[in-house]
Protein backbone atom coordinates (compact mmCIF):
# COMPACT_ATOMS: atom_id res chain seq x y z
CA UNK A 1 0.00 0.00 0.00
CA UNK A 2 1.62 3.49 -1.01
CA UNK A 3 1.59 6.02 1.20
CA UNK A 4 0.69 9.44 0.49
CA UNK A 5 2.35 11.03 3.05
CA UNK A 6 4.38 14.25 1.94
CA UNK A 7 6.26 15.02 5.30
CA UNK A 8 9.60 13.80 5.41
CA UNK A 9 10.56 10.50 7.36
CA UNK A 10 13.77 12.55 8.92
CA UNK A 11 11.38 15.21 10.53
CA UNK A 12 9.44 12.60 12.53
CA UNK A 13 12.20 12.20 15.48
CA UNK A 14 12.49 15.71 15.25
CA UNK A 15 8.86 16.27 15.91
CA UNK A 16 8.48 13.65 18.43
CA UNK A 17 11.17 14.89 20.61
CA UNK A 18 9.51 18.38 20.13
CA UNK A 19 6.26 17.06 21.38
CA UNK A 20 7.55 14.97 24.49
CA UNK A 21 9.80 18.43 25.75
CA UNK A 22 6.87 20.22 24.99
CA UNK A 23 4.42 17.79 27.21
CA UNK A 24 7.25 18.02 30.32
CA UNK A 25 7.37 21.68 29.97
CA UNK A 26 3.83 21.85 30.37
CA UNK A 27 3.60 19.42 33.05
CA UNK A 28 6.39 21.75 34.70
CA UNK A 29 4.10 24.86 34.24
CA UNK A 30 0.94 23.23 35.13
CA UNK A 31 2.89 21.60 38.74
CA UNK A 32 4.35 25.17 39.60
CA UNK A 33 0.76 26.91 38.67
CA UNK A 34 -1.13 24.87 41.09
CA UNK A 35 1.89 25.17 44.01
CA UNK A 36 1.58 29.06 43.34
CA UNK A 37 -2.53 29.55 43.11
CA UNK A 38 -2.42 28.00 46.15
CA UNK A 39 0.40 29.49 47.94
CA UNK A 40 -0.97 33.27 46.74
CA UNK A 41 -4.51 31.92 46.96
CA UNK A 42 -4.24 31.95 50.83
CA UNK A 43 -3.36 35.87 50.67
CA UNK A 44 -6.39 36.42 48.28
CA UNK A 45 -4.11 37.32 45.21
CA UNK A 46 -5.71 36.03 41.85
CA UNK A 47 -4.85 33.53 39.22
CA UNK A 48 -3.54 36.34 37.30
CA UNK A 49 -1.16 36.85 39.56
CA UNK A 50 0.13 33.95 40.34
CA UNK A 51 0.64 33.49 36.51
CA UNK A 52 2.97 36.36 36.33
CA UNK A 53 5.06 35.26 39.03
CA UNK A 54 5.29 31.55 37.48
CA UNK A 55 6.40 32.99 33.81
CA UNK A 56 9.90 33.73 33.93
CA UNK A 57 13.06 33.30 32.04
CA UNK A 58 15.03 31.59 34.80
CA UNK A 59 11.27 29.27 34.77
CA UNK A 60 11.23 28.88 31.11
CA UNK A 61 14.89 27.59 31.55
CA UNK A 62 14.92 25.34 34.16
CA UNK A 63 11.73 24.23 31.98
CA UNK A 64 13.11 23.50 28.76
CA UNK A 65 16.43 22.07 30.75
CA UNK A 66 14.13 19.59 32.67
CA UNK A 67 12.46 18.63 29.04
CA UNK A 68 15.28 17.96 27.61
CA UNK A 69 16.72 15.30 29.99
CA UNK A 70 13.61 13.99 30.96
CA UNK A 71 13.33 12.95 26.76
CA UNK A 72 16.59 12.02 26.88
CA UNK A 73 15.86 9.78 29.70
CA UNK A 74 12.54 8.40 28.02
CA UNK A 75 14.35 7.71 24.92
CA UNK A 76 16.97 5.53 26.53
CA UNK A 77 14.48 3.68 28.71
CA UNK A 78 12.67 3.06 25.21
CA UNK A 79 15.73 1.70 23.22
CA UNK A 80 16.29 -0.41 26.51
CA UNK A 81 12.77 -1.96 27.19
């Protein structure tokens, strides 16, 4: 069966790993959301504030850091298993 798929085959690791740091980066940002809503919460700031204080650059970094390990870790515990 042909396929009729125009995307390149060499893209598809590329997107992958794109997609998995992109999925731990949001986990990251959902987990320190939640810690902060409820930490300012208790002094009755809002959800908008607690947003600005959880998007940073040192944040985004330690974000995109922790993505990139944890798919580096994923993809060796695939190859592994």
């Amino acid at each position: 069966m042909a396929s009729n798929d125009r995307r390149p085959r060499h893209l598809a690791p590329i997107w992958r790993a794109m997609v998995e740091i992109g999925f731990i980066v949001f986990l990251f940002y959902s987990n320190l959301l939640m810690g902060e809503f409820t930490r300012t919460n208790a002094q009755s700031k809002s959800l908008m504030f607690a947003l600005k204080d959880i998007f940073t650059l040192a944040n985004f970094a330690i974000a995109v850091v922790s993505g990139m390990i944890g798919y580096v870790v994923v993809e060796f515990l695939r190859k592994r298993i």
